[in-house]
Protein backbone atom coordinates (compact mmCIF):
# COMPACT_ATOMS: atom_id res chain seq x y z
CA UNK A 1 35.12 12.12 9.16
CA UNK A 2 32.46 12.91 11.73
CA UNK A 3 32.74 11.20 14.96
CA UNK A 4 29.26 9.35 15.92
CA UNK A 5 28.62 8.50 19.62
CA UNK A 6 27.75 5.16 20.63
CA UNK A 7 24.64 4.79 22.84
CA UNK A 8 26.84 4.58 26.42
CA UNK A 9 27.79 7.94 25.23
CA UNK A 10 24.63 9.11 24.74
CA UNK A 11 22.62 7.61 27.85
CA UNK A 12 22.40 10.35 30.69
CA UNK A 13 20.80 10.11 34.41
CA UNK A 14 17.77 11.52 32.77
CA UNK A 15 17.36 9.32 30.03
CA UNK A 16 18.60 9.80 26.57
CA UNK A 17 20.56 13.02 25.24
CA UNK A 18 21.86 13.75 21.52
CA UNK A 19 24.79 15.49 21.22
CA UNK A 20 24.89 18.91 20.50
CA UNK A 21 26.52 19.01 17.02
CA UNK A 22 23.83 15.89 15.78
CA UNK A 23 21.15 17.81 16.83
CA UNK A 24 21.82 20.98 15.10
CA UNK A 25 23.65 19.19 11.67
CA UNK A 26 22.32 18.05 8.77
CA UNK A 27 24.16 15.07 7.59
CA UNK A 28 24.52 14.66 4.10
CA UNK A 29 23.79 11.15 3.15
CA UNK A 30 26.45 9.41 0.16
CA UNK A 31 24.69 8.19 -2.76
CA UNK A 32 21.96 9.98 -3.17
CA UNK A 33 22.28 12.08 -6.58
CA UNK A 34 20.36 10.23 -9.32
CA UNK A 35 21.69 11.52 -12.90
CA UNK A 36 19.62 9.29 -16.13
CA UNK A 37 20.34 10.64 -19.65
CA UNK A 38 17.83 9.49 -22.34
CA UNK A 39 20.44 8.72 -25.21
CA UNK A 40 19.86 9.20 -29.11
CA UNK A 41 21.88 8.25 -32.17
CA UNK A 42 21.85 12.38 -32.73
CA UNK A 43 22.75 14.00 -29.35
CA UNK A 44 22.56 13.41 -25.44
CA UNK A 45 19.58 14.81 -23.60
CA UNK A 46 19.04 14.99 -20.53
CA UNK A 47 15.73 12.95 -19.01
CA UNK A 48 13.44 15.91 -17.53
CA UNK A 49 12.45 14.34 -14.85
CA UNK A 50 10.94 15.55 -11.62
CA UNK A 51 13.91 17.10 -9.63
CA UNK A 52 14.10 16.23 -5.45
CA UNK A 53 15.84 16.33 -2.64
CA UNK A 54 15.44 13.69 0.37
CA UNK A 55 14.76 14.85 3.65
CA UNK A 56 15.11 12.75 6.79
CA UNK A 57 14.69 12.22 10.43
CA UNK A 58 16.65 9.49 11.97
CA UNK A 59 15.24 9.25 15.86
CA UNK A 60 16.53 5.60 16.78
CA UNK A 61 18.42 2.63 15.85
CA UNK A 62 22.19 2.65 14.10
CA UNK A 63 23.53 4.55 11.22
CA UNK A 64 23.32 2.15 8.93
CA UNK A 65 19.52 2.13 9.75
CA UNK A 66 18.96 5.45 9.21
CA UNK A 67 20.96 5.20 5.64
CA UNK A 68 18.43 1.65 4.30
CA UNK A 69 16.37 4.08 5.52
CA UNK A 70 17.05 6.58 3.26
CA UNK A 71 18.05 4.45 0.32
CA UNK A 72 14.53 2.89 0.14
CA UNK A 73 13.08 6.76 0.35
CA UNK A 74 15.31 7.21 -2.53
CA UNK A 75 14.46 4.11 -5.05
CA UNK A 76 10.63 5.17 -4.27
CA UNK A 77 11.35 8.35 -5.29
CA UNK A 78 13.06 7.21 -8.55
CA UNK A 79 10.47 4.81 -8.91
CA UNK A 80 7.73 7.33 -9.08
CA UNK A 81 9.68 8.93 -12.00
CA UNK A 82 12.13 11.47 -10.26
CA UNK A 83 15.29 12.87 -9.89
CA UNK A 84 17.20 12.68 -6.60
CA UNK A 85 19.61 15.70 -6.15
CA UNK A 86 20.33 14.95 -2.56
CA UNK A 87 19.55 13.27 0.63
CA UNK A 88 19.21 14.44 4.43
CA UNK A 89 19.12 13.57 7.37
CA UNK A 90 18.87 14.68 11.15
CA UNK A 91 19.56 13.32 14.00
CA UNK A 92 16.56 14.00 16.99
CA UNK A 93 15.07 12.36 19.65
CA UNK A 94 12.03 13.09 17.52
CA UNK A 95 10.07 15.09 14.97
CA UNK A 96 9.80 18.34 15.33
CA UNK A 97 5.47 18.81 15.60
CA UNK A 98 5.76 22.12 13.98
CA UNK A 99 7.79 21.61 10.82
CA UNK A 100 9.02 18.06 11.20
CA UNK A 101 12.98 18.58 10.66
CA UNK A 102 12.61 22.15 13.44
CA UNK A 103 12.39 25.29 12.31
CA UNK A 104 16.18 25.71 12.43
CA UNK A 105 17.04 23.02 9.57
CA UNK A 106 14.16 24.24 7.21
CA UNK A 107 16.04 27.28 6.11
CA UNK A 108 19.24 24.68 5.26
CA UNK A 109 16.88 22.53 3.34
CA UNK A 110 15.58 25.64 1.37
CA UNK A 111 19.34 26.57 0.70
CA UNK A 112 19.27 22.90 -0.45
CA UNK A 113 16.81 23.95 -2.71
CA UNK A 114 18.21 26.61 -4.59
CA UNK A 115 21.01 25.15 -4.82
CA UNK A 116 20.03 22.28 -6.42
CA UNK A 117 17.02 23.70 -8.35
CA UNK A 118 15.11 21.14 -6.98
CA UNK A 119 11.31 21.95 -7.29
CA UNK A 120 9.85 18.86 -4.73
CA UNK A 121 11.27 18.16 -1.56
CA UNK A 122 9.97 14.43 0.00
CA UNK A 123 9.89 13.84 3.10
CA UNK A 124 10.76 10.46 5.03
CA UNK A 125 7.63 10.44 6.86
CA UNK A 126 4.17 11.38 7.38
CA UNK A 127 3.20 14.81 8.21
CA UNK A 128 0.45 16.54 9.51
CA UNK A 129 -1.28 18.89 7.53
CA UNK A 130 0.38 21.94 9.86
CA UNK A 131 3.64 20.72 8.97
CA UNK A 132 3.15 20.61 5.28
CA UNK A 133 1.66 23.74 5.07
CA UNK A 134 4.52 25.61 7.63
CA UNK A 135 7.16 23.56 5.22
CA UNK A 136 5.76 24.87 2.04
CA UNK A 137 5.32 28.48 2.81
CA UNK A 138 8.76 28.71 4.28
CA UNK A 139 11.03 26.62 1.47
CA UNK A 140 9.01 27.91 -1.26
CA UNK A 141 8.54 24.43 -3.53
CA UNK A 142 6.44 21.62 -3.19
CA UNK A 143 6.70 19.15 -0.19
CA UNK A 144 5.28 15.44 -0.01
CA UNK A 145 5.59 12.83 2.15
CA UNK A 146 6.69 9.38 1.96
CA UNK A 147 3.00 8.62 2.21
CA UNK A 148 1.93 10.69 -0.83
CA UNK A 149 5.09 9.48 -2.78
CA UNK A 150 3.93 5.79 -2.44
CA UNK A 151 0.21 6.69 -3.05
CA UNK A 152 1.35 8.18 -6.07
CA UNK A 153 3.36 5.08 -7.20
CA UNK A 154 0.61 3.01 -6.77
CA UNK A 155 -1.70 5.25 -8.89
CA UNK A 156 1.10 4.82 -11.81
CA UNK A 157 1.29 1.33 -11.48
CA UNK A 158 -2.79 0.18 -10.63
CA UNK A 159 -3.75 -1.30 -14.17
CA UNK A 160 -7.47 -3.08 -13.09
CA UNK A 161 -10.20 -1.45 -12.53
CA UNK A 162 -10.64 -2.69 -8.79
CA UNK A 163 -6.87 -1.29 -8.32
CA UNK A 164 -7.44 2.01 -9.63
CA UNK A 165 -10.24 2.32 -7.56
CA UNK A 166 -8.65 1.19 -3.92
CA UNK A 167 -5.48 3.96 -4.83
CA UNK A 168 -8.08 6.47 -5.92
CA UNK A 169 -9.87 6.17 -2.83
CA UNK A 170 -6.82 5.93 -0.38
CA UNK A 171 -5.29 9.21 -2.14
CA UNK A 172 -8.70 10.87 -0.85
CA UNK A 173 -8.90 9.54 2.45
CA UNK A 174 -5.31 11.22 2.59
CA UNK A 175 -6.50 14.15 0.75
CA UNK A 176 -9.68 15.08 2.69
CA UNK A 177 -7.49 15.80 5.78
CA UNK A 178 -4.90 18.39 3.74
CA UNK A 179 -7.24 20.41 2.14
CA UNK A 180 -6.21 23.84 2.03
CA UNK A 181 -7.40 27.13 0.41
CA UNK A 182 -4.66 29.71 -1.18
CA UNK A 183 -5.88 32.89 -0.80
CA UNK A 184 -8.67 34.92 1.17
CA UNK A 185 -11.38 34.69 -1.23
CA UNK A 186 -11.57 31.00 -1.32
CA UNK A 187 -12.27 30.65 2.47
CA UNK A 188 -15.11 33.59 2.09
CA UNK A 189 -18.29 32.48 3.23
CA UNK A 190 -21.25 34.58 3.63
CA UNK A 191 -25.23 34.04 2.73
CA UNK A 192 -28.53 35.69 2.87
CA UNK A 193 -27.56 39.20 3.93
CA UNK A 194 -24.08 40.68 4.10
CA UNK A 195 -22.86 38.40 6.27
CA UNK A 196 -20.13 38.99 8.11
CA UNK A 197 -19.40 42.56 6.59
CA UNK A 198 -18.53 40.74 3.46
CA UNK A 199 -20.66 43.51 1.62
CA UNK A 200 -21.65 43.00 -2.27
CA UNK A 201 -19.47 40.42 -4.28
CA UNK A 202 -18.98 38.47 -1.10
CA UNK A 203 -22.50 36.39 -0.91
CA UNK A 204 -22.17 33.28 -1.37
CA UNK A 205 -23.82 29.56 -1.36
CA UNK A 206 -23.24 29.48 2.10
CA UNK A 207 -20.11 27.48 1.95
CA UNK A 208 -16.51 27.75 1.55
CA UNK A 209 -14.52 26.48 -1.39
CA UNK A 210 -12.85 23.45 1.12
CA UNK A 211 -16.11 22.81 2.48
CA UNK A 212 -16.98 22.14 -1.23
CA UNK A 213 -13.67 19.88 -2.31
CA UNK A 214 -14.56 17.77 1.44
CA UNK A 215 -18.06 17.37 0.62
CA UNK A 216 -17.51 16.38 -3.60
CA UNK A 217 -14.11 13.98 -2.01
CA UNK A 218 -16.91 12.40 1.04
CA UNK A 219 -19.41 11.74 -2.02
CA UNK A 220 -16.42 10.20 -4.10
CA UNK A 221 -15.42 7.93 -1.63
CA UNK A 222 -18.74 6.74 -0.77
CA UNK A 223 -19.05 5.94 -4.66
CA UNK A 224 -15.60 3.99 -4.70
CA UNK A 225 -16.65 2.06 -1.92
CA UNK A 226 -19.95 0.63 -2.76
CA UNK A 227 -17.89 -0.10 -6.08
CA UNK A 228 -15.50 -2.05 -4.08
CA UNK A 229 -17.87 -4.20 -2.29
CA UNK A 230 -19.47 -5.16 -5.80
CA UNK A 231 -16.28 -5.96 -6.84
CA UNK A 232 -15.25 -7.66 -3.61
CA UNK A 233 -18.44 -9.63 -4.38
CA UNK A 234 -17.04 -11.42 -7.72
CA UNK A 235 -13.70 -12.06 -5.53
CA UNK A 236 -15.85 -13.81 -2.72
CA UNK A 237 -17.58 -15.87 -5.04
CA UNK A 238 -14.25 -17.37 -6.33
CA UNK A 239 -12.95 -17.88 -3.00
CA UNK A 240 -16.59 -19.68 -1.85
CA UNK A 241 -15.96 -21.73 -4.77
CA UNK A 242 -12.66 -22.88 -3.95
CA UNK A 243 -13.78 -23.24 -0.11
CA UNK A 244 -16.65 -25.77 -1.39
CA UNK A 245 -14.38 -27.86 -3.19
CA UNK A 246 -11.95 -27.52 -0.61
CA UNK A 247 -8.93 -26.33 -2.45
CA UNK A 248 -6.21 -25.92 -0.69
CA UNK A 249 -4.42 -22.02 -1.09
CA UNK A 250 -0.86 -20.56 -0.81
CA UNK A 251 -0.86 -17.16 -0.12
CA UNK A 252 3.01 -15.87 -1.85
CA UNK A 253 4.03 -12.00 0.35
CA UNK A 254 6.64 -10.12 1.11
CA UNK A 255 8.34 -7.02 0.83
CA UNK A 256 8.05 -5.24 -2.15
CA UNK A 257 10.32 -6.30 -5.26
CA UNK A 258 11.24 -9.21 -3.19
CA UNK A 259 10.55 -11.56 -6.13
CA UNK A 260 7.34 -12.73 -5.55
CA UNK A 261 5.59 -12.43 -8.79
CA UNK A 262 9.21 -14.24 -10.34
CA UNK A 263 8.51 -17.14 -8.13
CA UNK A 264 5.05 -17.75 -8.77
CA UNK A 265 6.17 -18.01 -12.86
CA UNK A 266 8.71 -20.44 -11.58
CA UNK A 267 6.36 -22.40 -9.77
CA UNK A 268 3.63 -22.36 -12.02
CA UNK A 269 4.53 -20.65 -15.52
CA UNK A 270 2.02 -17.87 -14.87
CA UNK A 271 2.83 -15.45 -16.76
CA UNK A 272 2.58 -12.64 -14.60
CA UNK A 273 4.59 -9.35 -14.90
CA UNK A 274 7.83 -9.25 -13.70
CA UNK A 275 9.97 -6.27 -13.50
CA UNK A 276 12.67 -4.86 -11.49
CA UNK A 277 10.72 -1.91 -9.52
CA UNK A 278 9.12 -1.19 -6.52
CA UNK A 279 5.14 -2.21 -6.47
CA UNK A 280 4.68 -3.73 -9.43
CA UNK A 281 2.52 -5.99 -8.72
CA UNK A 282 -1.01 -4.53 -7.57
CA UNK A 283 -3.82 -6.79 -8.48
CA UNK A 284 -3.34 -10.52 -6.99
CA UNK A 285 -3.17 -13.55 -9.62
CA UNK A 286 -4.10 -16.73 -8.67
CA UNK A 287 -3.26 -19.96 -10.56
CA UNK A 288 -3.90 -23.60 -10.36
CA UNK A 289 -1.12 -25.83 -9.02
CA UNK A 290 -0.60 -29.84 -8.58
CA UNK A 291 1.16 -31.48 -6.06
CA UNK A 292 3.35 -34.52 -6.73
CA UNK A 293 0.87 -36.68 -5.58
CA UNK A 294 -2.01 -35.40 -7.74
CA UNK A 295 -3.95 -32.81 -5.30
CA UNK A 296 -5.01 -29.44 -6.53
CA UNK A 297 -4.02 -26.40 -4.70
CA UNK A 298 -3.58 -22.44 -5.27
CA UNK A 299 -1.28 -20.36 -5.29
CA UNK A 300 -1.92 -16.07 -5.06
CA UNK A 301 0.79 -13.47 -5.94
CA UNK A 302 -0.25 -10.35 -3.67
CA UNK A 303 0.73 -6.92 -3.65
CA UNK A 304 3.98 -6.41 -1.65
CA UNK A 305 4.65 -4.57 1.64
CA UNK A 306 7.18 -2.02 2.61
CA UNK A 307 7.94 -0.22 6.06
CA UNK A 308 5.52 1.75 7.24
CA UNK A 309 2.61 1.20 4.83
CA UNK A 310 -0.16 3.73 4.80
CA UNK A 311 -2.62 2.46 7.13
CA UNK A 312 -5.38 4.22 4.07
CA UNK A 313 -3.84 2.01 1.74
CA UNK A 314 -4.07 -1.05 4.25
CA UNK A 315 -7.64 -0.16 4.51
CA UNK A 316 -8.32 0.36 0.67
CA UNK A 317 -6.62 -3.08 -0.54
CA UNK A 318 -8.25 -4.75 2.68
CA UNK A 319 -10.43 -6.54 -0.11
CA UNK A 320 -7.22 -7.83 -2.20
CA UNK A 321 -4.64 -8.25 1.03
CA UNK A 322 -7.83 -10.63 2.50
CA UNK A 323 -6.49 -12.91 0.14
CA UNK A 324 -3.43 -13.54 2.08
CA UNK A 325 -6.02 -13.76 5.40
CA UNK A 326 -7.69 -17.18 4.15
CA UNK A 327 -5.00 -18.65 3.02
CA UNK A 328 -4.22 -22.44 4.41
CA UNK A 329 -0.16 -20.94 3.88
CA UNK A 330 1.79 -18.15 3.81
CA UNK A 331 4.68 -18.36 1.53
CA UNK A 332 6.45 -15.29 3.06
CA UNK A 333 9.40 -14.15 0.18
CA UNK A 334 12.27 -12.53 1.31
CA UNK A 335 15.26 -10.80 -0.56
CA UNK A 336 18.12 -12.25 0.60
CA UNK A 337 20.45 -9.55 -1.23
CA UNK A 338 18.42 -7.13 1.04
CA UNK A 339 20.87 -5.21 3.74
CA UNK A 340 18.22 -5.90 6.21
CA UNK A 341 16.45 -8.50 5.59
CA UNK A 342 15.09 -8.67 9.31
CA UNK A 343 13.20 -5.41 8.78
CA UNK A 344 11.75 -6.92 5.87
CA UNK A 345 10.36 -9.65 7.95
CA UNK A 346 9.26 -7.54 10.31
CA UNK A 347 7.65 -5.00 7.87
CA UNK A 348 5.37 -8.17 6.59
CA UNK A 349 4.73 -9.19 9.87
CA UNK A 350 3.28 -6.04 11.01
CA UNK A 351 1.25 -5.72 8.02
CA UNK A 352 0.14 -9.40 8.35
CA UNK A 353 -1.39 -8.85 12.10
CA UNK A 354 -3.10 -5.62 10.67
CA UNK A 355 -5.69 -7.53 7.85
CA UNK A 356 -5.66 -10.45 10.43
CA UNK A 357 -2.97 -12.82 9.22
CA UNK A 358 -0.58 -13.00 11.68
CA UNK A 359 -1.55 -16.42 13.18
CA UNK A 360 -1.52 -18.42 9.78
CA UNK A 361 1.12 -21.31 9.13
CA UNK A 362 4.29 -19.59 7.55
CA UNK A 363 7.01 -20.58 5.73
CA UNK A 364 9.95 -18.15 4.90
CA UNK A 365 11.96 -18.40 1.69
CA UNK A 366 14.67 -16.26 0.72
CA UNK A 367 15.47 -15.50 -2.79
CA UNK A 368 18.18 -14.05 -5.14
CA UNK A 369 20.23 -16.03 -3.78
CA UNK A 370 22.59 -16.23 -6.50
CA UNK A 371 23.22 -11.68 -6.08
CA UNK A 372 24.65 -13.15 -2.69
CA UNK A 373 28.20 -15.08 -1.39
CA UNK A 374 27.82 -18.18 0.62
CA UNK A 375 29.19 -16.21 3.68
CA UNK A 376 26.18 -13.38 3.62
CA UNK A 377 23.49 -16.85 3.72
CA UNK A 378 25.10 -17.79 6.93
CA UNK A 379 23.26 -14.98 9.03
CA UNK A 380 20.05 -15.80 7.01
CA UNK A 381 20.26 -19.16 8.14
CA UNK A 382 20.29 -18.18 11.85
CA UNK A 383 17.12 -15.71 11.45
CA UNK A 384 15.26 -18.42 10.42
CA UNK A 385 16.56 -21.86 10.53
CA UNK A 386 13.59 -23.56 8.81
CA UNK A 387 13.87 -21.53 5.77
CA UNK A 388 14.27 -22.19 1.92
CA UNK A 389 17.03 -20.50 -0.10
CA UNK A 390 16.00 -20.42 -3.73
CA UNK A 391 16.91 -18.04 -6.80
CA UNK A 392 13.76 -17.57 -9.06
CA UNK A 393 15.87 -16.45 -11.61
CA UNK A 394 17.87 -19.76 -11.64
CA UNK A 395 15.54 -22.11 -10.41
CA UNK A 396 18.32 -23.10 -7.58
CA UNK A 397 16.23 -24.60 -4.62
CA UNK A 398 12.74 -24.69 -6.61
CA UNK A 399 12.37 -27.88 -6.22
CA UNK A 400 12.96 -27.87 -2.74
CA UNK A 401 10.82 -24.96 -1.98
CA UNK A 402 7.66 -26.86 -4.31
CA UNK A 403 8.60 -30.40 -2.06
CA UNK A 404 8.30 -28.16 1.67
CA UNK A 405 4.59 -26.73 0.43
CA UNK A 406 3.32 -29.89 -0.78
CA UNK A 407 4.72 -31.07 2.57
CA UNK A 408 2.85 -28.25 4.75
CA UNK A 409 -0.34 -28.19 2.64
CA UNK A 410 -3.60 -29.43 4.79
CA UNK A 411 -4.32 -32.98 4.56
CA UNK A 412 -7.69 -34.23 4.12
CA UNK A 413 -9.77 -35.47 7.24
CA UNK A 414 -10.91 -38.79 6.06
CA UNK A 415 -9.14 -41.99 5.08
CA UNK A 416 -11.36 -44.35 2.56
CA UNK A 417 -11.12 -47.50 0.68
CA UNK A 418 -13.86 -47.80 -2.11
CA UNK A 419 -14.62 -49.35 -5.28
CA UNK A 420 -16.06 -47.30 -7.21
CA UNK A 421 -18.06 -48.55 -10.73
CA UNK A 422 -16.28 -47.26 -14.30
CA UNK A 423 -19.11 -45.70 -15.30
CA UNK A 424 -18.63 -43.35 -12.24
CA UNK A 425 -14.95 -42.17 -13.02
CA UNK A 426 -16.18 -38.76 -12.34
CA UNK A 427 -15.79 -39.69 -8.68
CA UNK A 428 -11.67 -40.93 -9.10
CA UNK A 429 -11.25 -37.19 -10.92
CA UNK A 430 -12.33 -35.61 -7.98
CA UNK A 431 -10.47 -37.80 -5.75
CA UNK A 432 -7.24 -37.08 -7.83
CA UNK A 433 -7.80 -33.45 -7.37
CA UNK A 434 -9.19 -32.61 -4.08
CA UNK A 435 -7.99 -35.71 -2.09
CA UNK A 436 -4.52 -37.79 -1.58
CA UNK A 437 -4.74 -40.83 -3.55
CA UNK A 438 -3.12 -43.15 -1.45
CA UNK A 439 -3.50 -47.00 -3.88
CA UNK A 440 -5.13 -47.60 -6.91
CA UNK A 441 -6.49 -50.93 -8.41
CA UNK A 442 -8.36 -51.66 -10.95
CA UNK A 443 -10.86 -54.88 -10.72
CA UNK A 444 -13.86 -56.08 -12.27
CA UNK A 445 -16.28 -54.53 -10.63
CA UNK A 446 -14.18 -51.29 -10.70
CA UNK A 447 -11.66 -49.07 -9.46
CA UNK A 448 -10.40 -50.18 -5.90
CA UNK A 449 -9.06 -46.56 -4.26
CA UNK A 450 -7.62 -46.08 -0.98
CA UNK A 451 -7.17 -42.50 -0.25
CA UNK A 452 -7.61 -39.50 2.48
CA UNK A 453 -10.33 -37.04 1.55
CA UNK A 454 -12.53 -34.14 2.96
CA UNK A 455 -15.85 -35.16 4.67
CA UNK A 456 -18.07 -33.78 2.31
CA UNK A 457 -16.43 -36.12 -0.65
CA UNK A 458 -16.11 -38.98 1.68
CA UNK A 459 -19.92 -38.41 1.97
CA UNK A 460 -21.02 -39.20 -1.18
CA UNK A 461 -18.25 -41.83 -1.61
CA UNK A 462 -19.93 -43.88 1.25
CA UNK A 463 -21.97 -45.97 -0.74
CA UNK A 464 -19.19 -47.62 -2.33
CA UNK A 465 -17.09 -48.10 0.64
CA UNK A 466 -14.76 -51.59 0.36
CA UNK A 467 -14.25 -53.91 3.13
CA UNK A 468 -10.51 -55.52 1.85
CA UNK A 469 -11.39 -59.50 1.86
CA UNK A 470 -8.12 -60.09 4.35
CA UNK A 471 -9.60 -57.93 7.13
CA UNK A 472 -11.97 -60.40 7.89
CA UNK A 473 -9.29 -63.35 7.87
CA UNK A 474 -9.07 -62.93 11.56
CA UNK A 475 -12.32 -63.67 12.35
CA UNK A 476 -13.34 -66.88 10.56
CA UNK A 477 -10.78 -68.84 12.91
């Protein structure tokens, strides 16, 4: 077994060094083969299913970072539909900004290869076009990064219209900048006469073939964004709506296959997908909720977040994460059978400052609680002591989790005591939904309400504002 240094054995006078053997190995990380058989009554086959290997670099933190690390690079990969032959990983101070892994380690990854017959290699990180192209030519199959592997997942797993178009137009903003032309004759460029020495056969319409893809990709996108704001258009109108009536909303995020979707069917009997895979939920759903007391509010299911997020992907699903902006609450999930569930926080965090959401009231609930002992909860409790621990699955600590929103939900501004006529019940309906009803009594003259509502309601209930007859006891001596 391989001895690892601790950091004191690692920190020199002039800062940090990596021991020798870590900085030429490749470690091998456990776990990593994925082997699926699609079984018939008649015979086993094997699933043909795109066939990777996992490539690494682990630059800071522990170990066990660097192995989540590579686990989650491993269910994206099988999530996108592929194979995973092997995983890893080496240690540097930091990327190598010629080939990413240094120049060294490619040929062991292309040994990897052969090995293996793996035809993709994915790598745990986002690389510059020079680096794809140097990794390519030299190991000989095709090499993505972890940005293009969850671009890709997204594109399997967008279903609206408005989601197909924010992947399609983050997968070219990615695109545009890793463009490249096999062979001479597609980078040929030559127009009127001979240019260049070019001679006959090599005239051309004054452009080269990746000056072509960038300026048919710039059109594209310029086509999927004025789609977007028309569609962002119909979204804005709903929220107006629910801003003029003063609805209170629950925004529900958090890492990705943290349950989200599961909770908001708990809480609500949506309806919405559930499934056991990374991304699954793209397009937001919002439904209608009641609090105990009778007040309307909303709750939105939004697409999850996972380290390192493409920042074109932030900026494509700006539209749909905006969602989570304007909420009055976050409801921030979190798995609790997660082996670090503190990067998950801190994933959604970092994601949450990005659209603008950082400073909104949040409450943290951690679920699937029932996948984990009593013992594992106790650290959860100590990274955040205010939090709920419920199982969507079992409905264990629903009712708690419903009572704490209710609880943190915005109250209305004004408190008012009116009778208001039967024939204008209209006016107790929207009380019942937009305000607190406080007391109810019904009279003569009509219903007697004391209750806290917003100004604009309290407005129009002003003409029927109620003086209780013992308030003026006091003064007639």
């Amino acid at each position: 077994m391989t001895d690892h240094h601790g950091e004191d054995d690692i920190l020199e006078a002039d800062g940090e060094q990596l021991d020798l053997a870590e900085r030429i190995s490749l470690r091998r990380v456990p776990g990593m083969s994925t082997q699926l058989a699609d079984i018939s009554e008649v015979e086993y086959r094997e699933l043909q299913l795109e066939r990777v290997v996992l490539v690494g670099v682990w630059t800071h933190g522990s170990e066990a970072d660097s192995d989540n690390a590579m686990a989650e690079l491993k269910l994206l990969a099988e999530t996108a539909g592929s194979e995973v032959l092997d995983g890893l990983v080496q240690r540097r101070s930091s990327p190598d900004p010629a080939t990413y892994i240094g120049r060294g380690k490619v040929d062991e990854v292309r040994e990897v290869v052969i090995a293996t017959g793996a035809d993709t290699v994915i790598m745990d990180g986002e690389l510059e076009p020079a680096q794809l192209r140097n990794l390519e030519d030299r190991i000989g199959v095709k090499v993505i990064d972890r940005t293009a592997l969850i671009l890709d997942i997204f594109a399997q797993h967008a279903k609206s219209n408005e989601g197909k178009a924010q992947v399609e137009l983050a997968q070219l903003q990615y695109l545009r900048q890793r463009l490249r032309g096999w062979g001479g004759n597609l980078s040929r460029q030559a127009g009127g006469r001979a240019a260049g020495g070019a001679g006959i056969g090599g005239r051309g319409p004054g452009e080269t073939k990746i000056e072509t893809d960038r300026r048919r990709i710039r059109t594209r996108i310029a086509q999927l964004r004025k789609r977007l704001r028309d569609l962002d258009g119909v979204r804005e109108t709903k929220r107006a709506e629910r801003r003029r009536n003063q609805v209170p909303s629950v925004a529900i995020v958090g890492y990705t296959n943290a349950g989200k979707s599961s909770l908001l069917n708990r809480l609500t009997g949506a309806g919405v997908l559930v499934e056991d895979a990374l991304f699954a939920t793209l397009d937001p759903t919002t439904r209608r909720a009641e609090a105990s007391d009778g007040r309307v509010f909303t709750l939105t299911d939004t697409v999850g977040f996972v380290r390192h997020l493409p920042h074109d992907l932030v900026e494509a699903f700006r539209s749909t994460l905006e969602e989570s902006a304007q909420a009055d609450l976050l409801l921030h999930v979190v798995d609790a059978s997660d082996p670090d569930p503190a990067g998950q926080i801190a994933a959604v965090r970092t994601v949450l400052n990005e659209i603008g959401a950082g400073s909104l009231p949040e409450m943290i609930a951690f679920n699937k609680i029932d996948l984990v002992t009593e013992a594992a909860l106790v650290p959860l409790r100590t990274l955040a002591p205010d939090a709920v621990f419920v199982s969507a699955r079992t409905g264990d600590g629903v009712a708690e989790l419903r009572a704490r929103v209710e609880a943190r939900l915005p109250r209305p501004a004004s408190e008012v005591n009116v009778l208001i006529p039967y024939a204008r019940h209209d006016l107790v309906d929207c009380i019942h939904k937009a305000g607190e009803l406080l007391a109810t009594e019904h009279t003569p003259e009509g219903t007697l309400v004391h209750a806290r509502v917003n100004e604009d309601l309290a407005g129009e209930l002003e003409q029927y504002r109620h003086v209780p007859a013992d308030s003026t006891d006091g003064s007639d001596g």
